[in-house]
Protein backbone atom coordinates (compact mmCIF):
# COMPACT_ATOMS: atom_id res chain seq x y z
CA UNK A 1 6.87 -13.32 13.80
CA UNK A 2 8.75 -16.59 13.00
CA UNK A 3 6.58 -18.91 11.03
CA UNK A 4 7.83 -22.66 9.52
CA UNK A 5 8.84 -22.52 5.79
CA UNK A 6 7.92 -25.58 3.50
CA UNK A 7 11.37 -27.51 4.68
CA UNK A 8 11.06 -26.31 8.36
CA UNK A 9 13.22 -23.30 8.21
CA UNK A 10 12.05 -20.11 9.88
CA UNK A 11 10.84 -17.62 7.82
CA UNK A 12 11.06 -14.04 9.84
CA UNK A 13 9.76 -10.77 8.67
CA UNK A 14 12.03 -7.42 8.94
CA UNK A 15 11.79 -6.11 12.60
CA UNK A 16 10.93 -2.62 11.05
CA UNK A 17 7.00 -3.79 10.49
CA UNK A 18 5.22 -2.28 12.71
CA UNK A 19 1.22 -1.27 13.52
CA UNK A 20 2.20 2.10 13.07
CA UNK A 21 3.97 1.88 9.74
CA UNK A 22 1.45 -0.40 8.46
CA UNK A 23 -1.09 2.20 9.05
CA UNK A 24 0.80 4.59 7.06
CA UNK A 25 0.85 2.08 4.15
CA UNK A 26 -3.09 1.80 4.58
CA UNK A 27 -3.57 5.16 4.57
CA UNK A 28 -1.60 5.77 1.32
CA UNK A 29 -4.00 3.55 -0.47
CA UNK A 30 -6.55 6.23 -1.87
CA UNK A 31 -9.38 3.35 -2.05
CA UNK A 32 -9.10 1.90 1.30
CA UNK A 33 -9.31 5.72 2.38
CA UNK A 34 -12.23 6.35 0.54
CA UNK A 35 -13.73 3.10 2.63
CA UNK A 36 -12.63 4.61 5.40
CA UNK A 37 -10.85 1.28 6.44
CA UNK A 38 -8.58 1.35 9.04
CA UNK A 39 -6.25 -1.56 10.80
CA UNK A 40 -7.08 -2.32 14.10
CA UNK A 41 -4.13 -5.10 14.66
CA UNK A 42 -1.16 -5.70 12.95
CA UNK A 43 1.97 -8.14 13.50
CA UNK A 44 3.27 -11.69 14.25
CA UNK A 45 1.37 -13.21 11.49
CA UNK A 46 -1.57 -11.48 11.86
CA UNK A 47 -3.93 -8.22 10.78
CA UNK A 48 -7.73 -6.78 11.41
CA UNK A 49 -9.01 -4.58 9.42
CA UNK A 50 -12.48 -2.70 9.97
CA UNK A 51 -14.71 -0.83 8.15
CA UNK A 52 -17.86 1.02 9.49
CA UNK A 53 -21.15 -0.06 7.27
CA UNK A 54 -21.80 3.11 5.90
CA UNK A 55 -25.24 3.41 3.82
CA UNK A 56 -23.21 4.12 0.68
CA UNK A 57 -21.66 0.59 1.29
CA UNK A 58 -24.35 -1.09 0.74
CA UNK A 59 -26.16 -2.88 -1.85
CA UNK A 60 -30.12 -2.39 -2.98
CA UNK A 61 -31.47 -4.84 -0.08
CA UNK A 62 -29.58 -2.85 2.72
CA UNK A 63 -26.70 -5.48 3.30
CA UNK A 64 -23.00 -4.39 2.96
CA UNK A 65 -22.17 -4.73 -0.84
CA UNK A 66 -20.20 -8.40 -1.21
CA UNK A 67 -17.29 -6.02 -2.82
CA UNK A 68 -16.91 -4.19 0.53
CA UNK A 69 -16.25 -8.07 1.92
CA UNK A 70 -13.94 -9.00 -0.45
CA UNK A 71 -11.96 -5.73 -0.46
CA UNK A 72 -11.38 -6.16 3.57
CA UNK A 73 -10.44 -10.00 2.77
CA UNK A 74 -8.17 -8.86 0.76
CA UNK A 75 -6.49 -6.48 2.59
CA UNK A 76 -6.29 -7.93 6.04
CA UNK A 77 -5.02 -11.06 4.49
CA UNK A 78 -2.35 -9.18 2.66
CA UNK A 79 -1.55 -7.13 5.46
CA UNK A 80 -1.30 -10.25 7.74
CA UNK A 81 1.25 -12.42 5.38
CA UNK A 82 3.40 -8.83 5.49
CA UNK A 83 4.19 -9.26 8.70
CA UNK A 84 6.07 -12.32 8.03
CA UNK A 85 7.26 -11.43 4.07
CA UNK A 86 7.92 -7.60 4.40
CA UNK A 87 5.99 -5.20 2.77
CA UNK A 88 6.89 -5.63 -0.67
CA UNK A 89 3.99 -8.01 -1.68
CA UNK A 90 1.15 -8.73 -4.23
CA UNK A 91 -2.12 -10.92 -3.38
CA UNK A 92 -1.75 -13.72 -5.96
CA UNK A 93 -5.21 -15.35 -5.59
CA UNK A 94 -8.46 -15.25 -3.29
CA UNK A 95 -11.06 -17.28 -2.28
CA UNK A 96 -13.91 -16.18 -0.20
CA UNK A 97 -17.75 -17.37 0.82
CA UNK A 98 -20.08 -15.68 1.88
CA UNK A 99 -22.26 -17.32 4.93
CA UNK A 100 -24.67 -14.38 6.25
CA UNK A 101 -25.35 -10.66 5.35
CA UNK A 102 -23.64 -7.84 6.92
CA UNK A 103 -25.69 -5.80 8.30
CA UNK A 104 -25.17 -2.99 9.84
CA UNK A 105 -22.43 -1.51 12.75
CA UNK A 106 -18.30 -2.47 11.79
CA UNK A 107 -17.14 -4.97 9.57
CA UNK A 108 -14.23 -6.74 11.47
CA UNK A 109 -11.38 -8.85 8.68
CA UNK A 110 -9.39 -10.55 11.23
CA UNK A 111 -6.29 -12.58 8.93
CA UNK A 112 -3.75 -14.55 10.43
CA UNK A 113 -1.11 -16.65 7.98
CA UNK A 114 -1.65 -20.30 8.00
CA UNK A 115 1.98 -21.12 6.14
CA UNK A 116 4.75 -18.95 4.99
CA UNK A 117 7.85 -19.81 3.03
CA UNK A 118 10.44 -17.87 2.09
CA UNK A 119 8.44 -16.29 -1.09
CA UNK A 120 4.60 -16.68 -0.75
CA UNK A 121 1.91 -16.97 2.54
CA UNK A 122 -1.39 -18.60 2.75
CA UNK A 123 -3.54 -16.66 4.93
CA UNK A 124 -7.00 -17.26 6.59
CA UNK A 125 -9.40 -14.32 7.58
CA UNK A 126 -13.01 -14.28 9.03
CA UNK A 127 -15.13 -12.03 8.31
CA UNK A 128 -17.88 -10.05 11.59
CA UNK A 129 -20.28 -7.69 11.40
CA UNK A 130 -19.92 -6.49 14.96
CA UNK A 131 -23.20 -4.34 15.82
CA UNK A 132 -22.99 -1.08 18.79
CA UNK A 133 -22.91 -3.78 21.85
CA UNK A 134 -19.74 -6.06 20.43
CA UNK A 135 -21.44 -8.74 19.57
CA UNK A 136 -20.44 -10.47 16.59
CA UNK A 137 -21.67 -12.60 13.43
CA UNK A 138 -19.62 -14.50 11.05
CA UNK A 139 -20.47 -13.16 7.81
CA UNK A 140 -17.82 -14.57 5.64
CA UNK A 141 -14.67 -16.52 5.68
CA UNK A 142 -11.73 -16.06 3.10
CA UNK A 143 -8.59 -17.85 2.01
CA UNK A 144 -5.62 -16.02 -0.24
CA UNK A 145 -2.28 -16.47 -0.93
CA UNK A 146 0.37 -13.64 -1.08
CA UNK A 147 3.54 -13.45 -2.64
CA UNK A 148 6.67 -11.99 -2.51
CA UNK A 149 6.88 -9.05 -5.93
CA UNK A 150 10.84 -7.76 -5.50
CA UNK A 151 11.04 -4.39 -5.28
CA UNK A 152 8.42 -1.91 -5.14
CA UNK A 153 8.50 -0.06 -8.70
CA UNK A 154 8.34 4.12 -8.18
């Protein structure tokens, strides 16, 4: 993915990125595993994540807990900008409203980076509950930035 930087120079993530190694990097997170989140789509600027609306997901009216939202947000924006930064990255801020209740069936964060420079990406992600026949309702929409944090520490 090649993506405009602030003074029109490309900005171009490591050709190692990859669905499959992003997957890995989900799956060492031990809270998105306990969500049971997985990434659908990954790469050139992009990222869904999904999450199946479990009953322990959900809050005391039977809607999937706002946290669970924000959590997928999060991720699928973050994933999404490290396809363009790399994968050494921190979420630096999020925004996100919530328009409808998630119900019940997946919850669907598809992110996609609306501007990358060289150190930081602002990202866009809508949020679906998608019930058994694929039909889908906009349940929230989210806006983060990401930035660039070095190296990873060990």
């Amino acid at each position: 993915m090649t993506t405009t930087n602030g003074t029109g120079g490309p900005v171009t993530a490591p050709a190692t990125l990859d669905l499959g190694l992003a997957r890995q990097v989900l799956a060492a997170q031990p809270f998105s595993r306990l969500l049971g989140a997985r990434l659908a789509a990954f790469g050139e600027g992009t990222a869904t994540l999904e999450v199946e609306l479990r009953e322990d997901l959900r809050q005391q009216n039977g809607f999937a807990h706002g946290g669970v939202l924000a959590y997928a947000a999060d991720n699928a924006l973050t994933f999404a900008a490290g396809s363009v930064l790399g994968p050494a990255i921190l979420t630096g801020g999020l925004g996100l409203q919530y328009l409808r209740p998630a119900r019940a069936g997946t919850l669907r964060a598809e992110a996609r980076v609306i501007h990358a420079g060289a150190r930081q990406a602002v990202c866009g992600c809508e949020l679906f509950a998608v019930d058994g026949t694929g039909e889908a309702v906009l349940c929230a929409v989210a806006q983060g930035t990401v930035l660039r944090s070095g190296a990873p520490r060990p």
